[in-house]
C-alpha atoms as a PDB file:
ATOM      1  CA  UNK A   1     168.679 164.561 166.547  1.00  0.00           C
ATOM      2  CA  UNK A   2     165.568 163.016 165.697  1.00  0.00           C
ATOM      3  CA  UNK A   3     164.389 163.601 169.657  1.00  0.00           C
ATOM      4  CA  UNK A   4     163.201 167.013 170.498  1.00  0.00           C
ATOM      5  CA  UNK A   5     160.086 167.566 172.960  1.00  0.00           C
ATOM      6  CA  UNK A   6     159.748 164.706 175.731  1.00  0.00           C
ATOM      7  CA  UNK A   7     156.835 164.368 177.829  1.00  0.00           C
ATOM      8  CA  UNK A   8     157.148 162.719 181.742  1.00  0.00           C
ATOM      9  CA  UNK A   9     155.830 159.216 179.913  1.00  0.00           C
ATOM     10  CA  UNK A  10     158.437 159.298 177.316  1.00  0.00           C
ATOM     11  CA  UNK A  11     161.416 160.359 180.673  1.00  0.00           C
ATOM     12  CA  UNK A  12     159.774 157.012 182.414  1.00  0.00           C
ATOM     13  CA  UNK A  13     157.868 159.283 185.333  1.00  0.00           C
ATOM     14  CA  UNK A  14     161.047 160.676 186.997  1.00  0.00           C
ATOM     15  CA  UNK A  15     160.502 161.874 190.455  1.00  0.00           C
ATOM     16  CA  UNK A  16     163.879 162.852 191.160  1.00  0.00           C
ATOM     17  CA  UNK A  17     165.574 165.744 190.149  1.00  0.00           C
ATOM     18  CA  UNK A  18     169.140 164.367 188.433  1.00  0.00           C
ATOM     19  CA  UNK A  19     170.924 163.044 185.416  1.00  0.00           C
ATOM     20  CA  UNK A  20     169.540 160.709 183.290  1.00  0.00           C
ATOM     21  CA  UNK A  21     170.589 158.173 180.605  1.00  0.00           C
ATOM     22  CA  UNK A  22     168.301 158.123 177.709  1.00  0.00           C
ATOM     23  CA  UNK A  23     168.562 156.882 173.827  1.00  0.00           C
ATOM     24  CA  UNK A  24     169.407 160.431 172.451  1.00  0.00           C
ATOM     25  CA  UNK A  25     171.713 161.622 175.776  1.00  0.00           C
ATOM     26  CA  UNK A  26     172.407 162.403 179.017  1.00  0.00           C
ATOM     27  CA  UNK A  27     169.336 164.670 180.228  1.00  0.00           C
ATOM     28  CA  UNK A  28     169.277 167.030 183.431  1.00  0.00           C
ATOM     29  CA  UNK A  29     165.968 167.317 185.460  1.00  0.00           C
ATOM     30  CA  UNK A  30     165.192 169.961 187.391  1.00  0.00           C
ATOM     31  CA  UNK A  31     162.697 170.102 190.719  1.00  0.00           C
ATOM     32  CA  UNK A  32     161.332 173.264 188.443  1.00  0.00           C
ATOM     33  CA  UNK A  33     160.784 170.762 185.838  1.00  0.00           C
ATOM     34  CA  UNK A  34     159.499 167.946 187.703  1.00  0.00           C
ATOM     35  CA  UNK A  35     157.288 170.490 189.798  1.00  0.00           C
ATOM     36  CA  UNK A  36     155.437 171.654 186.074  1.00  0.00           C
ATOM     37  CA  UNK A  37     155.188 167.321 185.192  1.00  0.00           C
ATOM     38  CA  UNK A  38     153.365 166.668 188.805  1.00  0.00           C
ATOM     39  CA  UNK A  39     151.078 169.629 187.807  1.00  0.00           C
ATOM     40  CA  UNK A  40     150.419 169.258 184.527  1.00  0.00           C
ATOM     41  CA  UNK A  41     151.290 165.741 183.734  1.00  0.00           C
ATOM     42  CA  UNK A  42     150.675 166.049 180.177  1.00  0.00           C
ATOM     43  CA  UNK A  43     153.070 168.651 179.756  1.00  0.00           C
ATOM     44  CA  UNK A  44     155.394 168.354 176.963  1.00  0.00           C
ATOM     45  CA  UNK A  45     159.132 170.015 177.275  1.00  0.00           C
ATOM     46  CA  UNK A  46     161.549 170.808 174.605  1.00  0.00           C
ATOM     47  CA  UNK A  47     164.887 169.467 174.913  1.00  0.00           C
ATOM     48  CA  UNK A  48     167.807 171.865 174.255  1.00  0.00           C
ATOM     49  CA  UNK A  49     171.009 171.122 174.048  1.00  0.00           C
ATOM     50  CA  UNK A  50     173.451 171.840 176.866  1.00  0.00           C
ATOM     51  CA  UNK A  51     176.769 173.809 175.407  1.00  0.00           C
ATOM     52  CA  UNK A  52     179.375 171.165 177.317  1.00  0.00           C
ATOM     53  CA  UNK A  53     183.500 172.049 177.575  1.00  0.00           C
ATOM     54  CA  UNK A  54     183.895 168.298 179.058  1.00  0.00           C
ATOM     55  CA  UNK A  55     184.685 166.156 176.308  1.00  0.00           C
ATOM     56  CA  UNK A  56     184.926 163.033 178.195  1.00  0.00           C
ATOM     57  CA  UNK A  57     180.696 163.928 178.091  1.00  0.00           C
ATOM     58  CA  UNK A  58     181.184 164.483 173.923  1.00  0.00           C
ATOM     59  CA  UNK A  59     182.170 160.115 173.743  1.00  0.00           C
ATOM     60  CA  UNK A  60     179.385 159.098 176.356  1.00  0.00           C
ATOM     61  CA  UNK A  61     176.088 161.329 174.285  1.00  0.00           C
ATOM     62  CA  UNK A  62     175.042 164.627 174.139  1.00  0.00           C
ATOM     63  CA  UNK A  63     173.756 166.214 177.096  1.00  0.00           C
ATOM     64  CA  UNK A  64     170.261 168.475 177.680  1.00  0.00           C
ATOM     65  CA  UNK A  65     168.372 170.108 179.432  1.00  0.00           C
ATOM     66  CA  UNK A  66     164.266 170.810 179.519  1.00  0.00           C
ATOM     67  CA  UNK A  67     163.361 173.848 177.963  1.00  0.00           C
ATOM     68  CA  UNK A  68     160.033 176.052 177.280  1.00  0.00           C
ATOM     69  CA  UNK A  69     157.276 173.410 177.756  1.00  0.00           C
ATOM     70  CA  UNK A  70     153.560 173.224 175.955  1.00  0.00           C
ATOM     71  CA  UNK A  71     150.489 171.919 177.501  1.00  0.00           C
ATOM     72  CA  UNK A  72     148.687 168.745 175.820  1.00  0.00           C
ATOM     73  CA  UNK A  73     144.723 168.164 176.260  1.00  0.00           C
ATOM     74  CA  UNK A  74     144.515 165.581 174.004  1.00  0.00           C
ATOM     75  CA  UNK A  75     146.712 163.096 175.520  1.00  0.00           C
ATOM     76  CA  UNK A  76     145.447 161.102 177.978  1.00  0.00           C
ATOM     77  CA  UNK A  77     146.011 161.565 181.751  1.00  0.00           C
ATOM     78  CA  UNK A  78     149.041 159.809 183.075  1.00  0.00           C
ATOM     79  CA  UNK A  79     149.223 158.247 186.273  1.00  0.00           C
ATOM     80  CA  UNK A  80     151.449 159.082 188.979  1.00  0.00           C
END
C-alpha cells in the first residue's frame, strides 16, 4: 500500500462520521477522528488496516481505520 497517513485535505473535508470510498479502500471515520480534524485541521492520521472476516469486503478494497495521528505546522491552514 503505497497510502499510509491521510490528512482531512487528502479525505476531501469529511464532516460526517461513516464509510468512505477512497483510491486505496474503504475507510471508517470516527466523530473522535473528525473531532481531532475540526481542532487541529492540519492533523495528519495513520491509516491501519482493519483485520476484516467479510470477504465480500476482500473483492470491493481493503478497509481502515484512522490511527495515532501527528500534528503538522508547516502545512498551511485548511479551510473549513
Amino acid at each position: 500500500m503505497a497510502v499510509n497517513k491521510i490528512s482531512w485535505q487528502q479525505a476531501g473535508h469529511v464532516t460526517e462520521p461513516g464509510r468512505y470510498m477512497f483510491r486505496f479502500g474503504w475507510l471508517t471515520v470516527s466523530p473522535d477522528d473528525l473531532c481531532v480534524w475540526e481542532k487541529f485541521p492540519n492533523a495528519v492520521f495513520t491509516l491501519v488496516k482493519t483485520a476484516g472476516t467479510n470477504t465480500v469486503a476482500a473483492d470491493i478494497g481493503e478497509e481502515f481505520h484512522l490511527g495515532a495521528f501527528e500534528l503538522r505546522k508547516d502545512a498551511p491552514t485548511s479551510e473549513k
